[in-house]
C-alpha atoms as a PDB file:
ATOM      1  CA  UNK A   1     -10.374  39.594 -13.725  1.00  0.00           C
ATOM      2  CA  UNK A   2     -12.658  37.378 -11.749  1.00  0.00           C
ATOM      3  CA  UNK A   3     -13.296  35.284 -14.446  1.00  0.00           C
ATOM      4  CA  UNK A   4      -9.528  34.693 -15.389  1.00  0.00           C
ATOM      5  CA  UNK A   5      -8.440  33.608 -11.813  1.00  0.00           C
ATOM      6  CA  UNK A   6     -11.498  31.003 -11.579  1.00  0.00           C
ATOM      7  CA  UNK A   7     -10.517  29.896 -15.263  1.00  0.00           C
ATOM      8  CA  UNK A   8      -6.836  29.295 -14.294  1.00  0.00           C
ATOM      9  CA  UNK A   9      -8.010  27.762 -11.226  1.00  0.00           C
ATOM     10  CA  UNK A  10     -10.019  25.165 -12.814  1.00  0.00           C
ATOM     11  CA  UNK A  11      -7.018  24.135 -15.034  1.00  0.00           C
ATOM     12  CA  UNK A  12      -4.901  23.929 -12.624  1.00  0.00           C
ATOM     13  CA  UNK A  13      -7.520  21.553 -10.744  1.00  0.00           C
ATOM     14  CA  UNK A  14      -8.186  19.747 -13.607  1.00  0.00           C
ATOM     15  CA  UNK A  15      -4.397  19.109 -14.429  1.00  0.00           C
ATOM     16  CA  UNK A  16      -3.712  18.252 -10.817  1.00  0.00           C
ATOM     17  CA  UNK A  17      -6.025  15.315 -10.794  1.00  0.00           C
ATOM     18  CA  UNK A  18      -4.055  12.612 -12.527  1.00  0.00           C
ATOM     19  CA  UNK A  19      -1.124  12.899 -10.817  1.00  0.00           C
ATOM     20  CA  UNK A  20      -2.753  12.785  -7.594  1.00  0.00           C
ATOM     21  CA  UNK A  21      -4.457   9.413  -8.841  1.00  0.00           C
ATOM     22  CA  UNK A  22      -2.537   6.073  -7.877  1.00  0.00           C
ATOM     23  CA  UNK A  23      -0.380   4.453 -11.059  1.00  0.00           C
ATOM     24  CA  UNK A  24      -0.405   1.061  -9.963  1.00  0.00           C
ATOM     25  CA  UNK A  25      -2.111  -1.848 -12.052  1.00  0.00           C
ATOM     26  CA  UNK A  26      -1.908  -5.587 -11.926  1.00  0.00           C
ATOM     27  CA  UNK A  27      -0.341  -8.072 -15.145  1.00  0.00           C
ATOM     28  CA  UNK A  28      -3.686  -7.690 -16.568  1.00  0.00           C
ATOM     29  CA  UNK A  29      -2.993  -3.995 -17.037  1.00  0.00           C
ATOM     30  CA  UNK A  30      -6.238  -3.039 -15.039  1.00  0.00           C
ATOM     31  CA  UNK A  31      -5.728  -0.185 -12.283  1.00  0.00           C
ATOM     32  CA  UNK A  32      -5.328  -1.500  -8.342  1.00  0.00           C
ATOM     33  CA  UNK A  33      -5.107  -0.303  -5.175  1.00  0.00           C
ATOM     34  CA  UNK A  34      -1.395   0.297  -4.466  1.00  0.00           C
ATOM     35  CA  UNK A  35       0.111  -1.201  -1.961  1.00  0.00           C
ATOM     36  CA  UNK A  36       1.878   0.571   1.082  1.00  0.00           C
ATOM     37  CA  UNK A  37       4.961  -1.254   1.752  1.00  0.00           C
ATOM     38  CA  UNK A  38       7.252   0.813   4.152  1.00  0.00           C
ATOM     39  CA  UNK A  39      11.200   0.115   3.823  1.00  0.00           C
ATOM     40  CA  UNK A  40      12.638  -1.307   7.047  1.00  0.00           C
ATOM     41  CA  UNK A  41      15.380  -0.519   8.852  1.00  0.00           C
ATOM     42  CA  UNK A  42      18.519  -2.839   9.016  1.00  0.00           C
ATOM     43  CA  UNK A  43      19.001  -4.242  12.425  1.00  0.00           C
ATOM     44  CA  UNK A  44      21.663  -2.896  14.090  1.00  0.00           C
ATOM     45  CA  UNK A  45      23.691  -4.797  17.190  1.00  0.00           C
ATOM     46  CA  UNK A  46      25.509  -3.594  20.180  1.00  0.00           C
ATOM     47  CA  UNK A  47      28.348  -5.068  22.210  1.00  0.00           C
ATOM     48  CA  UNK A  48      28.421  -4.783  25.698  1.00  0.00           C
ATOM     49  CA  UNK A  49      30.724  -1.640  25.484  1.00  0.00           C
ATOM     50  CA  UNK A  50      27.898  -0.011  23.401  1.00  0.00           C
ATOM     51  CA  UNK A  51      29.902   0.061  20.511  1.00  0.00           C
ATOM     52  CA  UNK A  52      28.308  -1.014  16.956  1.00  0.00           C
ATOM     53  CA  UNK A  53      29.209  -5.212  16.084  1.00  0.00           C
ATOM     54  CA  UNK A  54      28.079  -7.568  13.934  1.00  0.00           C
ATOM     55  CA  UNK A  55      24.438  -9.301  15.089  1.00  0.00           C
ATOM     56  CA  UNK A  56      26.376 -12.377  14.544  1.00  0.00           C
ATOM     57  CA  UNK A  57      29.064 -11.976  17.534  1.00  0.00           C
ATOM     58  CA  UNK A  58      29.212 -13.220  20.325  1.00  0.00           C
ATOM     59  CA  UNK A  59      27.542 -11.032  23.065  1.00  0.00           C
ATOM     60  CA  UNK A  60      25.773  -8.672  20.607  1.00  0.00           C
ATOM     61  CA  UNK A  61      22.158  -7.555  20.943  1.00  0.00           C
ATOM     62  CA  UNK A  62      19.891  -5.770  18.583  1.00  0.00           C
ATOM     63  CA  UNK A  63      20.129  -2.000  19.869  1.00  0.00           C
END
């Protein structure tokens, strides 16, 4: 029984590893490290009020 569970184990270990290994290459097809680029937020702007405006208007300030 033993020997079943360490079995599975290791082929479930070896099937894990190539998804945990980054998929990013360069035009030359050779593998790179992947770059972390992190989505921004959109600016938002505030009136004086508070209230949500365009950045564009007069008086509004990014909240």
């Amino acid at each position: 029984m033993l020997k079943i569970a360490l079995a599975a184990f290791a082929v479930m270990t070896l099937a894990a590893s190539p998804v945990a290994a980054a998929p990013c290459r360069d035009a030359k097809g050779k593998f790179i490290k992947c770059a972390t680029v992190t989505p921004k937020k959109p600016v938002r702007c505030k009136d004086a009020k508070g209230k949500f405006a365009k950045c564009g208007a007069a008086g509004a300030k990014p909240a």
